[in-house]
C-alpha atoms as a PDB file:
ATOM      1  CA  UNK A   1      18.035   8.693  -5.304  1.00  0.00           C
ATOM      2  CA  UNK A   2      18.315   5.569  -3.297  1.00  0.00           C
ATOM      3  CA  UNK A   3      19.418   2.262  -5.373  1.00  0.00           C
ATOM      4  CA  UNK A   4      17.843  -0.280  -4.068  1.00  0.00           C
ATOM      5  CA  UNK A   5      18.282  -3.017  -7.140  1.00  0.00           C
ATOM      6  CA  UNK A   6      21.636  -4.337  -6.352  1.00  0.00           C
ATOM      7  CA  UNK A   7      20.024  -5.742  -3.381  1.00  0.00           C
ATOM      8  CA  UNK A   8      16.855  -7.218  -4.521  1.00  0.00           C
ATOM      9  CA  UNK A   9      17.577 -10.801  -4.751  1.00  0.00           C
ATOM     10  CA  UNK A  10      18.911 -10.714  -1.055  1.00  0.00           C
ATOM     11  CA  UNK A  11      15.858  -8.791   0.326  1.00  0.00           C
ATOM     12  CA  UNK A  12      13.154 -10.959  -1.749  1.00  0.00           C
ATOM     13  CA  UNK A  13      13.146 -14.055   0.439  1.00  0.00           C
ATOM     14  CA  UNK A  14      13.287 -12.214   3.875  1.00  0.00           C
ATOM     15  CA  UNK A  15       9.994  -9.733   1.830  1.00  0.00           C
ATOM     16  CA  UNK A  16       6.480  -9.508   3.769  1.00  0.00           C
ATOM     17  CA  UNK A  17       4.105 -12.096   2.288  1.00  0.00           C
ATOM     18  CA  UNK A  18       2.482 -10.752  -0.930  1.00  0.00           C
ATOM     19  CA  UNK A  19       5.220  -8.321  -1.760  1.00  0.00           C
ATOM     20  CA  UNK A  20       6.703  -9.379  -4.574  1.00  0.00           C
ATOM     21  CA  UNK A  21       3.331  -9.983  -6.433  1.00  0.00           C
ATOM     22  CA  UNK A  22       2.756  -6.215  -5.531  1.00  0.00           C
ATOM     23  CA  UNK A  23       5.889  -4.797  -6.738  1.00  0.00           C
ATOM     24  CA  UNK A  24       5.687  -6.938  -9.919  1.00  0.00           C
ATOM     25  CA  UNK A  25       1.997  -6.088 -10.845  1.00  0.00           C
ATOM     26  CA  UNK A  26       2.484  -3.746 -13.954  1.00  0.00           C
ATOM     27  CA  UNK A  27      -1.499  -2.688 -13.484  1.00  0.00           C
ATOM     28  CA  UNK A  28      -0.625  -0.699 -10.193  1.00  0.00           C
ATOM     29  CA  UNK A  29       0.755   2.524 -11.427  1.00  0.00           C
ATOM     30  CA  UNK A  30       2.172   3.256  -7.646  1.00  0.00           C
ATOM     31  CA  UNK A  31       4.407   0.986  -7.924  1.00  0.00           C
ATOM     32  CA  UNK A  32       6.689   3.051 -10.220  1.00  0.00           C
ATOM     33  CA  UNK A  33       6.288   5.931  -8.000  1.00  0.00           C
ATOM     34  CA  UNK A  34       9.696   7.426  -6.086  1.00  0.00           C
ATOM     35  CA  UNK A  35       9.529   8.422  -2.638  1.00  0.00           C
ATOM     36  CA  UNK A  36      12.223  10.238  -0.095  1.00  0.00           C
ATOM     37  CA  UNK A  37      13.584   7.680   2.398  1.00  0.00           C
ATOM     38  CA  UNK A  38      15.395   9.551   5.335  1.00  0.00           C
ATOM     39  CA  UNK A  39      18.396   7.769   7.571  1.00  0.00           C
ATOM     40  CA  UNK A  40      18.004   9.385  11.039  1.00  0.00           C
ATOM     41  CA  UNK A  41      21.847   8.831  12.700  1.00  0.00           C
ATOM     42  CA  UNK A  42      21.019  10.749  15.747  1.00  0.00           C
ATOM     43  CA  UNK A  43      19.846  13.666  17.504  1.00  0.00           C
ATOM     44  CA  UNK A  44      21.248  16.543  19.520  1.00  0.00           C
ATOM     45  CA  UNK A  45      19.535  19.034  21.808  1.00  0.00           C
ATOM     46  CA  UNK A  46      22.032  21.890  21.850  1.00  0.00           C
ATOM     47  CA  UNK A  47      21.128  25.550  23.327  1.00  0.00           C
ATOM     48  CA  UNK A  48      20.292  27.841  21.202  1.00  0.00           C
ATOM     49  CA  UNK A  49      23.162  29.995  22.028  1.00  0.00           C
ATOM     50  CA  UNK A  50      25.642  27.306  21.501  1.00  0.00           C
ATOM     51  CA  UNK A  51      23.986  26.879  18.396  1.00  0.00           C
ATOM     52  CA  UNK A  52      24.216  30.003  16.889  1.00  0.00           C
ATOM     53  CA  UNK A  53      28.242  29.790  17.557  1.00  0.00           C
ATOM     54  CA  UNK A  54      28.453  26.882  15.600  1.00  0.00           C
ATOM     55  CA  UNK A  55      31.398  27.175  12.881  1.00  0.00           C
ATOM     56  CA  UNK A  56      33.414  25.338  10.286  1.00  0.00           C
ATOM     57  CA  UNK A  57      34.729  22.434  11.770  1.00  0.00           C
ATOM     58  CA  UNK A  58      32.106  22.566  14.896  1.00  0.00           C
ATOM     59  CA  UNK A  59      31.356  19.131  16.641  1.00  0.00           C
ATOM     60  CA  UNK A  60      27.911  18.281  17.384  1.00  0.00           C
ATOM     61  CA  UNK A  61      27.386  15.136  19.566  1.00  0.00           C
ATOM     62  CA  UNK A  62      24.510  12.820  18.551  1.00  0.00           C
ATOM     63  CA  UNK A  63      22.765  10.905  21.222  1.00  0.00           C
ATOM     64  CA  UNK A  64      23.747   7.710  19.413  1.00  0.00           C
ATOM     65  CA  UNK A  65      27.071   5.937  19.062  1.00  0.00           C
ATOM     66  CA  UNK A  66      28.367   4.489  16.030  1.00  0.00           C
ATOM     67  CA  UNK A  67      27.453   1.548  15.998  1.00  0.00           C
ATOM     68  CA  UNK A  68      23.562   1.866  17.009  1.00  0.00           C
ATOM     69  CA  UNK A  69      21.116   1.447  13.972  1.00  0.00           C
ATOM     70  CA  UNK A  70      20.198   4.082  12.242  1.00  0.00           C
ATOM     71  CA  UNK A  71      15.786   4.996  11.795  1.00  0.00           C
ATOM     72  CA  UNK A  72      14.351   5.038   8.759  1.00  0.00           C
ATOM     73  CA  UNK A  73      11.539   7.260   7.831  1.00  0.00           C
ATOM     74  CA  UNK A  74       9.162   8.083   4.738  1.00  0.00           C
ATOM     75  CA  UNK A  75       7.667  11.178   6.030  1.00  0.00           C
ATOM     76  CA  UNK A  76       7.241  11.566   9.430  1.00  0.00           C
ATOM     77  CA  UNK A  77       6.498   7.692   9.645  1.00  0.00           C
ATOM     78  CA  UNK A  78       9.294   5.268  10.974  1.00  0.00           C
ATOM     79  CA  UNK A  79       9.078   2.152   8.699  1.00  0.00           C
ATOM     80  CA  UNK A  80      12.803   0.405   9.409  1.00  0.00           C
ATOM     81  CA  UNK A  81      16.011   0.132  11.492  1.00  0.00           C
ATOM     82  CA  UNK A  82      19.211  -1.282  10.391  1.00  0.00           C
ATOM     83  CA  UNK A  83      23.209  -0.408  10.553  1.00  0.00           C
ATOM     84  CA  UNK A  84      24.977   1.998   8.546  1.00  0.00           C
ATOM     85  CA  UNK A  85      27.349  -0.598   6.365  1.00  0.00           C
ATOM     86  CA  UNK A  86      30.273   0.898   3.177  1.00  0.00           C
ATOM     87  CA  UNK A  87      29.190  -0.736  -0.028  1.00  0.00           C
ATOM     88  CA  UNK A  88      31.350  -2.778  -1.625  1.00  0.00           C
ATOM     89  CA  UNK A  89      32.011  -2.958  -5.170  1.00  0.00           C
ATOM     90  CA  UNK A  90      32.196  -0.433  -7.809  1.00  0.00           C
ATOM     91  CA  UNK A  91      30.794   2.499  -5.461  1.00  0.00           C
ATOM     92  CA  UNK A  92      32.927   1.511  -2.234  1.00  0.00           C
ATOM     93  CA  UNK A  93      33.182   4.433  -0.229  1.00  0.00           C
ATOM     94  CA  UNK A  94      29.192   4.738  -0.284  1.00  0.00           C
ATOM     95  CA  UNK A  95      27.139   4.584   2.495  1.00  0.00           C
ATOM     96  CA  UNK A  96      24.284   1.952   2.451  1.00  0.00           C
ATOM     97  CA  UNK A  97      21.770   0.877   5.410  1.00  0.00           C
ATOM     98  CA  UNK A  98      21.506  -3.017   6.116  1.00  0.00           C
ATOM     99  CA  UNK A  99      17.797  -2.815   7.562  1.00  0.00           C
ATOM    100  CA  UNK A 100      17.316  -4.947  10.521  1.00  0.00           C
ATOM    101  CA  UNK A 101      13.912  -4.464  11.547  1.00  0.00           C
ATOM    102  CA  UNK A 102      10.858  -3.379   9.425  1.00  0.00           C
ATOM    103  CA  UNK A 103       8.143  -1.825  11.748  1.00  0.00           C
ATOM    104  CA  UNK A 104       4.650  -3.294  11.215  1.00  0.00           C
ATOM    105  CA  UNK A 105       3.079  -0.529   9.656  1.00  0.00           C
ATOM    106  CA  UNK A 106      -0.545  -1.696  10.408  1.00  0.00           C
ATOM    107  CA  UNK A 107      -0.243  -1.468  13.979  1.00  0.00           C
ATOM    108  CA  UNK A 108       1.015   2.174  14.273  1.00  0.00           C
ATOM    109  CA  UNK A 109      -1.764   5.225  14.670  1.00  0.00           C
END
């Protein structure tokens, strides 16, 4: 489950217009809803018989370097970049995603 309250007070001023009234109207029952949010870090296109001989401790190289951003999908819909960051604090070691780009939604098919 993704635990996204820590950072609310950060991500309110930089929110789409009309966002906090939505996520604060108690009326809207979809609003207390969970969804999956899925990092993508990368990709590979291995062959199949290179696959299959995969093992413990195999390597598989991502089309992406460390430091790219990461996609963010609900569904098969991309909805944000950002960077993979550690959080700090009582869960350091943790692995949040500092989103740098929402995609506008409305102009996607």
């Amino acid at each position: 489950m993704t635990d996204i309250s820590t950072s609310t007070q950060a991500s309110e001023k930089n929110a789409p217009p009309g966002a906090a009234a939505v996520a604060a109207d108690p009326s809207n029952p979809f609003t207390s809803v969970p969804i999956d949010v899925s990092v993508c870090v990368g990709k590979a296109q291995p062959l199949i018989r290179d696959l299959v001989m995969l093992g413990e401790n195999a390597v598989l190289t991502l089309d992406r370097r460390i430091d790219d951003p990461v996609d963010l999908y609900v569904g098969e819909r991309l909805i944000a970049r950002g960077l993979l960051e550690e959080k700090e604090g009582d869960d350091t070691g943790r692995l949040v995603v500092r989103l740098t780009e929402i995609v506008d939604l409305q102009h996607q098919p």
